[in-house]
Protein backbone atom coordinates (compact mmCIF):
# COMPACT_ATOMS: atom_id res chain seq x y z
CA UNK A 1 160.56 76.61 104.26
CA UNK A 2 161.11 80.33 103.50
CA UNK A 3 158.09 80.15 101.21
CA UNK A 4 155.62 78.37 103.68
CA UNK A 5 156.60 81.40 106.17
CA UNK A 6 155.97 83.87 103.74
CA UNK A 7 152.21 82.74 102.57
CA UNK A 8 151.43 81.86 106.68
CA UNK A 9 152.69 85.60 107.34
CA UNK A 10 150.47 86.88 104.26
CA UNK A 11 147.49 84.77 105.74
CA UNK A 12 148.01 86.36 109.41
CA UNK A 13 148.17 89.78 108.07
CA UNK A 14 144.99 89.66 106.02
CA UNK A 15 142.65 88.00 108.64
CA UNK A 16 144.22 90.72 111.53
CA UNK A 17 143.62 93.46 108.98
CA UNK A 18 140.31 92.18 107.76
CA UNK A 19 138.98 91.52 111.48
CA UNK A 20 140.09 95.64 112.51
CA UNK A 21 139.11 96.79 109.04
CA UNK A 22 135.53 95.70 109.39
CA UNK A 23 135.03 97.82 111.73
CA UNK A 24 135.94 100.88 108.93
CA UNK A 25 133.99 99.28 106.03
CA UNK A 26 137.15 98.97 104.59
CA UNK A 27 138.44 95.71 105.21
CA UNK A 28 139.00 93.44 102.50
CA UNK A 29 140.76 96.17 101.03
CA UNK A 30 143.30 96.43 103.55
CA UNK A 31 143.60 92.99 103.94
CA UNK A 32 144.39 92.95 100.59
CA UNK A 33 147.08 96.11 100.39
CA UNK A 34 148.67 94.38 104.29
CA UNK A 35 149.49 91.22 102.52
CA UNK A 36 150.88 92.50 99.20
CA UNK A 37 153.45 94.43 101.48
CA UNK A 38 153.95 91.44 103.63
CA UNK A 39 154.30 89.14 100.34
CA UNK A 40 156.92 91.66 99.14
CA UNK A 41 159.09 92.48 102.30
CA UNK A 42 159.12 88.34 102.48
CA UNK A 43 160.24 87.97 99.07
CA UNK A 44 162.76 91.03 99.47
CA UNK A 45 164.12 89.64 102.85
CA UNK A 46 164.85 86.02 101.06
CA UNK A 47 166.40 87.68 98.19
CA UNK A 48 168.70 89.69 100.45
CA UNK A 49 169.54 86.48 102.92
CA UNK A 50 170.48 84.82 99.21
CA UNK A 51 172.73 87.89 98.26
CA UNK A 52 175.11 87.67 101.09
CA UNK A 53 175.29 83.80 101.46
């Protein structure tokens, strides 16, 4: 379940950024870099929520 979040969070992040982005000729780019930090804090978060169960 934790997993599924994570990649539908990623997926969110990337089409937001990539939709605002275009308008900076940057936007794959940041859609890139915006879910490689979302991918992380997910997989940080689930390793923390492991820790103190």
């Amino acid at each position: 379940m934790k997993t599924m979040i994570s990649i539908i969070l990623m997926i969110i992040a990337a089409l937001v950024v990539f939709f605002f982005g275009s308008r900076m000729n940057e936007a794959m780019t940041r859609a890139i870099l915006l879910s490689m930090i979302t991918g992380f804090a997910c997989t940080i978060s689930a390793i923390e929520k492991n820790k103190k169960e």
